[in-house]
PDB file of N, CA and C in Angstrom:
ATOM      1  N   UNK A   1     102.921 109.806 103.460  1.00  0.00           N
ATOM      2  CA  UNK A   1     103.956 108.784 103.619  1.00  0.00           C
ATOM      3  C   UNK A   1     105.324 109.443 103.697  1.00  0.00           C
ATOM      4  N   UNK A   2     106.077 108.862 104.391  1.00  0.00           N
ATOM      5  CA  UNK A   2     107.527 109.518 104.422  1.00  0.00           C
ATOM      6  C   UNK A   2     108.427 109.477 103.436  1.00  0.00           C
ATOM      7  N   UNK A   3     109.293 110.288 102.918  1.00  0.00           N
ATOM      8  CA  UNK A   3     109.775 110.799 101.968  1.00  0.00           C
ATOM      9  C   UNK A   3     111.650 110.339 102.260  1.00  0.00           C
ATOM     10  N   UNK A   4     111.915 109.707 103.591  1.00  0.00           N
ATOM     11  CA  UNK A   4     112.918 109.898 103.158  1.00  0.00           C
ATOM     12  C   UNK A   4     113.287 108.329 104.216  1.00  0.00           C
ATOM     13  N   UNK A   5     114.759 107.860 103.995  1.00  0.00           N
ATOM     14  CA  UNK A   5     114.476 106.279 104.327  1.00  0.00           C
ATOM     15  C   UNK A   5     115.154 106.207 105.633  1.00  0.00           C
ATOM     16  N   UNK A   6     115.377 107.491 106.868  1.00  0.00           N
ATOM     17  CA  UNK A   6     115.484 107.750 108.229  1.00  0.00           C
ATOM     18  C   UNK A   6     114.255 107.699 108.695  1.00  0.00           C
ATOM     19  N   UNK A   7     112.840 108.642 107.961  1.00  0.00           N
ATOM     20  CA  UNK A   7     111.944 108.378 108.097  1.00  0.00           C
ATOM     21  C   UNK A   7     111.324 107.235 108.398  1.00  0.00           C
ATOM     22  N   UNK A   8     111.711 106.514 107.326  1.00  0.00           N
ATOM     23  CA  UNK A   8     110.707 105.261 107.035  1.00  0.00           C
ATOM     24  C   UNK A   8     111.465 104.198 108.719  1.00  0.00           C
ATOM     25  N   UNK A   9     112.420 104.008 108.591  1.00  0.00           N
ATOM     26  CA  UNK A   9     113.365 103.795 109.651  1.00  0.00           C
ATOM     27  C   UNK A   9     112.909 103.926 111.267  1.00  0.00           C
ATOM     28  N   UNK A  10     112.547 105.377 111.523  1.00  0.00           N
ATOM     29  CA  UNK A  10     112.078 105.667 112.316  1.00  0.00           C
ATOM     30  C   UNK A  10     110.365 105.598 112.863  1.00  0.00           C
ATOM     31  N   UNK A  11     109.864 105.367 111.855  1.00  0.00           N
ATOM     32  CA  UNK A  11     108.153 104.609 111.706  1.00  0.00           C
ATOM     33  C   UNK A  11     107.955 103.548 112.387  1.00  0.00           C
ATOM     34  N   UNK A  12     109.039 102.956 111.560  1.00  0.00           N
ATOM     35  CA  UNK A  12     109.036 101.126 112.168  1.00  0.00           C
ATOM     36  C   UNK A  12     109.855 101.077 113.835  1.00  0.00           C
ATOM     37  N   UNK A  13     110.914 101.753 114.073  1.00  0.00           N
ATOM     38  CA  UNK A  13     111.018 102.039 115.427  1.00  0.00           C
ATOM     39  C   UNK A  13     110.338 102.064 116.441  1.00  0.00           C
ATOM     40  N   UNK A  14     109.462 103.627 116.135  1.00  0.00           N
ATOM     41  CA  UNK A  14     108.634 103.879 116.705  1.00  0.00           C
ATOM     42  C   UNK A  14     107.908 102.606 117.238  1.00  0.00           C
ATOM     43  N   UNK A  15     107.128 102.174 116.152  1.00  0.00           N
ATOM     44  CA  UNK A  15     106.320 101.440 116.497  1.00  0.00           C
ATOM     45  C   UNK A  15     106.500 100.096 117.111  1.00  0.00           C
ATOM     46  N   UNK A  16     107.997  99.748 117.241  1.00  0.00           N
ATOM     47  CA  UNK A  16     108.723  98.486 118.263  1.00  0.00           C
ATOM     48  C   UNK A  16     108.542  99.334 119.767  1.00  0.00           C
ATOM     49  N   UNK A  17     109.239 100.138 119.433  1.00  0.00           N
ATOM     50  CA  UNK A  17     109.300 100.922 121.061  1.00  0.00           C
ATOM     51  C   UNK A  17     107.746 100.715 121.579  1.00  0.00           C
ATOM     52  N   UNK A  18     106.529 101.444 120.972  1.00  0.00           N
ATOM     53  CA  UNK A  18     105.354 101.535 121.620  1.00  0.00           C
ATOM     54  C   UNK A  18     104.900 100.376 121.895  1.00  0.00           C
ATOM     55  N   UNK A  19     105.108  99.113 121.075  1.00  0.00           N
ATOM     56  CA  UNK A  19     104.895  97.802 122.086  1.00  0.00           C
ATOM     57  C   UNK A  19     105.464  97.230 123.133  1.00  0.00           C
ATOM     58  N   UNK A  20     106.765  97.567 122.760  1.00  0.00           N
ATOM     59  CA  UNK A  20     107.396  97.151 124.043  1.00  0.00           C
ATOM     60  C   UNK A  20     106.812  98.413 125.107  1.00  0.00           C
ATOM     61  N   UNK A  21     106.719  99.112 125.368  1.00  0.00           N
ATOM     62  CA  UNK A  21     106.228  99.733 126.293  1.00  0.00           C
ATOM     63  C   UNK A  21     105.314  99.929 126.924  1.00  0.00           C
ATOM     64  N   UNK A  22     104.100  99.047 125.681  1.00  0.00           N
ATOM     65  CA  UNK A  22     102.695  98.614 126.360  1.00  0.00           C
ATOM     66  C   UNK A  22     102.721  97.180 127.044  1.00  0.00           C
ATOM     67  N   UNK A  23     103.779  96.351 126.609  1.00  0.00           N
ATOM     68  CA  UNK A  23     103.758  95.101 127.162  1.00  0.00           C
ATOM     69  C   UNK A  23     104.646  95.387 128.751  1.00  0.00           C
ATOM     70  N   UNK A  24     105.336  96.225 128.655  1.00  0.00           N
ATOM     71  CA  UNK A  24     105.947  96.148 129.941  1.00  0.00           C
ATOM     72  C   UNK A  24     105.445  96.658 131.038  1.00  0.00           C
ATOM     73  N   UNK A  25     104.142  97.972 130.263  1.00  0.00           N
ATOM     74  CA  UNK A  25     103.249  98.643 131.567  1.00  0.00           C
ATOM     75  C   UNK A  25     102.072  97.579 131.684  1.00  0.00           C
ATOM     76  N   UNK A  26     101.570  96.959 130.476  1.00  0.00           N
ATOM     77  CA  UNK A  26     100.626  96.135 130.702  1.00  0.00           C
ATOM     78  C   UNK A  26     101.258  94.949 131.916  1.00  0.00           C
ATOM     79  N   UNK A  27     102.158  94.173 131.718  1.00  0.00           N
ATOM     80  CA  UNK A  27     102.826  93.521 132.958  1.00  0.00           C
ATOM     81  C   UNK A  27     103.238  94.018 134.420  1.00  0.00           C
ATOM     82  N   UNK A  28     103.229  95.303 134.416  1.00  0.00           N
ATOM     83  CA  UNK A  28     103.302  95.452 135.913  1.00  0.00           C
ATOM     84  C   UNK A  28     101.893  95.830 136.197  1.00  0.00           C
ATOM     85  N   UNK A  29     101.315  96.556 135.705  1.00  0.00           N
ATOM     86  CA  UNK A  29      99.994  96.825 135.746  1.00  0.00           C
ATOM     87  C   UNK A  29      99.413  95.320 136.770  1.00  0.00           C
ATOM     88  N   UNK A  30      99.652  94.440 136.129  1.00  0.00           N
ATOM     89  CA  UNK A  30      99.235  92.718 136.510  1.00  0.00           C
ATOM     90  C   UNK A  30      99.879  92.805 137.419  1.00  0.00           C
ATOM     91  N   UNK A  31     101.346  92.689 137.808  1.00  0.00           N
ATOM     92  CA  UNK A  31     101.800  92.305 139.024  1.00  0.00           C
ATOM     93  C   UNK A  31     100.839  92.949 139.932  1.00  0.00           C
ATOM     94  N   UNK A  32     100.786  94.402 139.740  1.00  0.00           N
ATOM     95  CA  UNK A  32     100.004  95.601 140.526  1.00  0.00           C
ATOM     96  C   UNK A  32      99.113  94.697 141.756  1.00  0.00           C
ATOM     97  N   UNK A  33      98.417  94.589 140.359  1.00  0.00           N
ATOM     98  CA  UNK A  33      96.934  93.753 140.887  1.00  0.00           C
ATOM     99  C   UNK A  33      96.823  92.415 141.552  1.00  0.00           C
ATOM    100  N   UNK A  34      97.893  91.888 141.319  1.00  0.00           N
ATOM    101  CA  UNK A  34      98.224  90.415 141.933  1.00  0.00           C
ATOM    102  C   UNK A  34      98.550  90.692 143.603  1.00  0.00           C
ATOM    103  N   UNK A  35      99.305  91.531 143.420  1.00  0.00           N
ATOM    104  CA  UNK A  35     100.003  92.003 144.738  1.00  0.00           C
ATOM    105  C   UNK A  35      99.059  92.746 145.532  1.00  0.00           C
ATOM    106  N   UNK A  36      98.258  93.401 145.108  1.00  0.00           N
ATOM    107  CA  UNK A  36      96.853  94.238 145.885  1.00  0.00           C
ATOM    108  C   UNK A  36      95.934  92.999 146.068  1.00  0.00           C
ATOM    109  N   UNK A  37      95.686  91.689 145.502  1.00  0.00           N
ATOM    110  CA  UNK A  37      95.251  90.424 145.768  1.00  0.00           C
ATOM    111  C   UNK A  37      95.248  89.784 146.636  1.00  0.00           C
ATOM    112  N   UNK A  38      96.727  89.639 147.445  1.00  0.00           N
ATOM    113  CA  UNK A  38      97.273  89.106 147.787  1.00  0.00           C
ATOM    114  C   UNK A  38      96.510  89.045 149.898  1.00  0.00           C
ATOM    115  N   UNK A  39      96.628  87.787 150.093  1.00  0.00           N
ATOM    116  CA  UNK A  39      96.067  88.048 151.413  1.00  0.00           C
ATOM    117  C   UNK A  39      97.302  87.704 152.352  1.00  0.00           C
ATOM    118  N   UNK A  40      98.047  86.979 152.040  1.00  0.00           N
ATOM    119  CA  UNK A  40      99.006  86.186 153.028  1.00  0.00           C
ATOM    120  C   UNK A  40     100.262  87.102 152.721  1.00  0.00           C
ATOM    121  N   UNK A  41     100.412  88.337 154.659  1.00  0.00           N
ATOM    122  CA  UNK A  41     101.364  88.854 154.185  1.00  0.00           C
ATOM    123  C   UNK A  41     102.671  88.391 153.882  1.00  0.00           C
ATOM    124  N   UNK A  42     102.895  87.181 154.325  1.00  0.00           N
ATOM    125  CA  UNK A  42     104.441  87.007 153.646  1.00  0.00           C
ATOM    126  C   UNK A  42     104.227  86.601 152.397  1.00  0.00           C
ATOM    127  N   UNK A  43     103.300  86.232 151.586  1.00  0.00           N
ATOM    128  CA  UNK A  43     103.457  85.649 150.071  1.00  0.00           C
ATOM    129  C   UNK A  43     103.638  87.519 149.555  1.00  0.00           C
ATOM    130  N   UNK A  44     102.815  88.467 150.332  1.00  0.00           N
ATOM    131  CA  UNK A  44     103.267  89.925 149.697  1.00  0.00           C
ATOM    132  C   UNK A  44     104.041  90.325 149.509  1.00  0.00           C
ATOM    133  N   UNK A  45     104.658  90.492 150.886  1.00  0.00           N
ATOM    134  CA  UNK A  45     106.241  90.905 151.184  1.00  0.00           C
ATOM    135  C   UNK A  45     107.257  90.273 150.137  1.00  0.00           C
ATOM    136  N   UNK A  46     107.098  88.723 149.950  1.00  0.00           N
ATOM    137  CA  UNK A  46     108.114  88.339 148.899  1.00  0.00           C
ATOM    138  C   UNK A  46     107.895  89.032 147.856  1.00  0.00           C
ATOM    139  N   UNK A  47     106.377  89.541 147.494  1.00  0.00           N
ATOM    140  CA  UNK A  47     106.122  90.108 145.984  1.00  0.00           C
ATOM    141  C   UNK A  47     106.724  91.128 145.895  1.00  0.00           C
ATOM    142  N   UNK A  48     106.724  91.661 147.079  1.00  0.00           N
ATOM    143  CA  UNK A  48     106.688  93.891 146.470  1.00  0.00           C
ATOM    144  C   UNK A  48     107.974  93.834 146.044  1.00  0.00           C
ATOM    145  N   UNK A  49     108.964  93.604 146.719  1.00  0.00           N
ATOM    146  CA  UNK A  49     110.583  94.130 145.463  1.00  0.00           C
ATOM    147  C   UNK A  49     110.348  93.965 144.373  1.00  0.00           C
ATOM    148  N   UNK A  50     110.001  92.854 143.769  1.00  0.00           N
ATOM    149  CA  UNK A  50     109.645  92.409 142.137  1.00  0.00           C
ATOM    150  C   UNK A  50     108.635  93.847 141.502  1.00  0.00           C
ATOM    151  N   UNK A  51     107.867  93.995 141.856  1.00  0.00           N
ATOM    152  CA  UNK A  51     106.608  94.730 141.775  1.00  0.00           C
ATOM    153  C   UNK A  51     107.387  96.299 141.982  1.00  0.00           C
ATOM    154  N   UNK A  52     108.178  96.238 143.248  1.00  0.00           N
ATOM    155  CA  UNK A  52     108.697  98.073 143.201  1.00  0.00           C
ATOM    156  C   UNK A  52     110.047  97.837 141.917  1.00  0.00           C
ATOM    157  N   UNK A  53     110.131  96.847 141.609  1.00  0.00           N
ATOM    158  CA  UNK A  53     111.974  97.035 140.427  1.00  0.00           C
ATOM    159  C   UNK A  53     111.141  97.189 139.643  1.00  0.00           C
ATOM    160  N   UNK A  54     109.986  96.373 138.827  1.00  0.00           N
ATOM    161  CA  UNK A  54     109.308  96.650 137.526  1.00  0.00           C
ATOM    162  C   UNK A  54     108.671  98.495 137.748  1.00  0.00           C
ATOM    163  N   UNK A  55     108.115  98.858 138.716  1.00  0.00           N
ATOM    164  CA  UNK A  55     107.525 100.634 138.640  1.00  0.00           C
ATOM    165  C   UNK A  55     109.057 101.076 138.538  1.00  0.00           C
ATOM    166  N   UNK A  56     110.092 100.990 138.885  1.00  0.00           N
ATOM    167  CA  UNK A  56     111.385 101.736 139.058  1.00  0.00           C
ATOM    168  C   UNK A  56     111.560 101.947 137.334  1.00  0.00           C
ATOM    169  N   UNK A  57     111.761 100.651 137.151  1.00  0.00           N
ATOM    170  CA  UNK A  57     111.888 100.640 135.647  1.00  0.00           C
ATOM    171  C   UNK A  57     111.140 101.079 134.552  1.00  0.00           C
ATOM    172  N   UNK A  58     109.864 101.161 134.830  1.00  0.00           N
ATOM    173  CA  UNK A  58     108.708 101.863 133.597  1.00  0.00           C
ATOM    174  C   UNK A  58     109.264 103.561 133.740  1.00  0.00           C
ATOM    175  N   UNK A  59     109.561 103.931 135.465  1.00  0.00           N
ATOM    176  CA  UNK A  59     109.900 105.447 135.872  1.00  0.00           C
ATOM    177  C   UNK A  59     111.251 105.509 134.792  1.00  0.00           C
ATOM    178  N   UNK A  60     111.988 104.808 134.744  1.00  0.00           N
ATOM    179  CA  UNK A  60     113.479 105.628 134.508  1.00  0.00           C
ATOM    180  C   UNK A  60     113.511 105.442 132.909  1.00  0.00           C
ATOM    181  N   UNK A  61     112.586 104.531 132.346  1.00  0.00           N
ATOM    182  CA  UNK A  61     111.923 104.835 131.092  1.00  0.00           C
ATOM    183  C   UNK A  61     111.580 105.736 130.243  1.00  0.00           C
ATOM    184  N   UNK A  62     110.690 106.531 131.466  1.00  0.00           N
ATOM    185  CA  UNK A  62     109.682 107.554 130.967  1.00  0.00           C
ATOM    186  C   UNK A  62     108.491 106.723 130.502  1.00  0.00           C
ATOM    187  N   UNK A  63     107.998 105.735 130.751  1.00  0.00           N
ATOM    188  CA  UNK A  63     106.664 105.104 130.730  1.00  0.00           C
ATOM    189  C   UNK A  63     105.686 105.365 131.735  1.00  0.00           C
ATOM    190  N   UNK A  64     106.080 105.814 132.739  1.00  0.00           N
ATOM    191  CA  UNK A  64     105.375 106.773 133.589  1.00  0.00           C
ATOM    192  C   UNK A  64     106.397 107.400 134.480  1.00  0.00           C
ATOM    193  N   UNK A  65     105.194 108.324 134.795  1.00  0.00           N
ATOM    194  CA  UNK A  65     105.972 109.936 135.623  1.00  0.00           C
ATOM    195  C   UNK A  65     106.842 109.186 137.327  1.00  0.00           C
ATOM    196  N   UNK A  66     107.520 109.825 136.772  1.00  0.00           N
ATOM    197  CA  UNK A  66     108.830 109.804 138.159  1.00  0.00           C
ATOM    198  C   UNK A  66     107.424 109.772 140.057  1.00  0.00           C
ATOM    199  N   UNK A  67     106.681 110.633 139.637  1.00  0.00           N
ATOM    200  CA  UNK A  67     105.641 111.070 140.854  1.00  0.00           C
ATOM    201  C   UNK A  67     104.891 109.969 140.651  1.00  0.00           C
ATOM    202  N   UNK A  68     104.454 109.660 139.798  1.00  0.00           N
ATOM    203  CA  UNK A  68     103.380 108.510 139.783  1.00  0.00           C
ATOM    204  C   UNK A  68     103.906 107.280 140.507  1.00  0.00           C
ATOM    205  N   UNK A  69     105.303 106.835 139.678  1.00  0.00           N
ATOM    206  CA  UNK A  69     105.983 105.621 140.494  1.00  0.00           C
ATOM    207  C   UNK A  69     106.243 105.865 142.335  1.00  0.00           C
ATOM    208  N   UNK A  70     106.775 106.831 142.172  1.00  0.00           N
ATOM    209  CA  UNK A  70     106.518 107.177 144.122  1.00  0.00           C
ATOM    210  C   UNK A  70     105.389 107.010 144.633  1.00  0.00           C
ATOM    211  N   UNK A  71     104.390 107.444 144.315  1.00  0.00           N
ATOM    212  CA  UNK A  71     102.800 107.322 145.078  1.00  0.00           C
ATOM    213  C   UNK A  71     102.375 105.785 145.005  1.00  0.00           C
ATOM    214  N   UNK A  72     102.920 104.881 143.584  1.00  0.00           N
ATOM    215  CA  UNK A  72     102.567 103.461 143.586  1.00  0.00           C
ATOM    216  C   UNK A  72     103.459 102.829 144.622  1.00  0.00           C
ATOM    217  N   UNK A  73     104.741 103.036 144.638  1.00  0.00           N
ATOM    218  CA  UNK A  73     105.538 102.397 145.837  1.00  0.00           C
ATOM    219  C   UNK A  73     105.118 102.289 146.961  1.00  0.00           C
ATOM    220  N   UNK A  74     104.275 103.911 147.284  1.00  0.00           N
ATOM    221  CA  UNK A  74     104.642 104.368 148.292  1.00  0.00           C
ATOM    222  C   UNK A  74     102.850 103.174 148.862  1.00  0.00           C
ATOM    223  N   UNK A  75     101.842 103.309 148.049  1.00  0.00           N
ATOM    224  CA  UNK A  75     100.728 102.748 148.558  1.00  0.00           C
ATOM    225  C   UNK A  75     100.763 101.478 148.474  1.00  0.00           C
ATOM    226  N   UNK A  76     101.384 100.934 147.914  1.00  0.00           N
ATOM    227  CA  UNK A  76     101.687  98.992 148.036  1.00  0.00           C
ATOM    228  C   UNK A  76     102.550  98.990 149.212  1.00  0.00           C
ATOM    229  N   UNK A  77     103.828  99.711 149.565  1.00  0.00           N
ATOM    230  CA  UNK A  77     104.177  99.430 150.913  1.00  0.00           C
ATOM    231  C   UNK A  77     103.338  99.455 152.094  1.00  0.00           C
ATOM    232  N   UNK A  78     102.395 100.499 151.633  1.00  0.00           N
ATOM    233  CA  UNK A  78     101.278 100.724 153.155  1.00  0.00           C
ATOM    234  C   UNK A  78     100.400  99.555 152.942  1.00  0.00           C
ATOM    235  N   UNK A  79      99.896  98.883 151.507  1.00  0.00           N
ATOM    236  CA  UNK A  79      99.214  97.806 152.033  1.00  0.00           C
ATOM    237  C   UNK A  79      99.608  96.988 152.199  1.00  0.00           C
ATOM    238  N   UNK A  80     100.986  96.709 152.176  1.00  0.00           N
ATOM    239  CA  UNK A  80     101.299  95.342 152.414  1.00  0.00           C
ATOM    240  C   UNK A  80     102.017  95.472 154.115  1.00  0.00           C
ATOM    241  N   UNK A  81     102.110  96.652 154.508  1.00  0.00           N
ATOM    242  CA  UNK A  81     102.448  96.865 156.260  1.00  0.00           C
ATOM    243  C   UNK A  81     101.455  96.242 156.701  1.00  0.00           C
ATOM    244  N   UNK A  82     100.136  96.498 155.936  1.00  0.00           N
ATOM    245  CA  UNK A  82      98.866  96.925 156.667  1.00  0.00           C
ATOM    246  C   UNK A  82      97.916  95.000 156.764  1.00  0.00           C
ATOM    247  N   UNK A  83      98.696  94.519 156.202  1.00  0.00           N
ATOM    248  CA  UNK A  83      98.171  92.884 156.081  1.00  0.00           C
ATOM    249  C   UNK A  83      98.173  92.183 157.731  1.00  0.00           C
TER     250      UNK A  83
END
């Protein structure tokens, strides 16, 4: 147990941060999939900005890698060209 009350401080932090950070990857995660769902390309097209601001935002986080968010952008734009 921690010994000192920055410690203790920083426990309970921690552990706000790691939810919020599972709820916010768990939510795009969903958009993800909604948007890879999606058959009607204009209901897509309206989606992907929403869908590329939430990956922008997990990236500049550090909730995922800077490369990872590029390759997700980059393959939802090709499927949603590709509708």
């Amino acid at each position: 147990m921690a010994n000192h009350k920055s410690a203790l401080k920083r426990i309970r932090r921690n552990e706000a941060v790691r939810l919020r950070n599972r709820y916010q990857h768990k939510t795009t995660r969903n958009a993800i999939k909604k948007l890879r769902g999606e058959e009607k390309k204009k209901d897509a097209e309206a989606l992907l900005p929403s869908v590329v601001s939430m990956i922008d935002r997990l990236a500049k986080r550090n909730i995922i890698h800077a490369n990872k968010a590029a390759n997700l952008k980059s393959k939802l734009a090709k499927h949603v060209a590709a509708l």
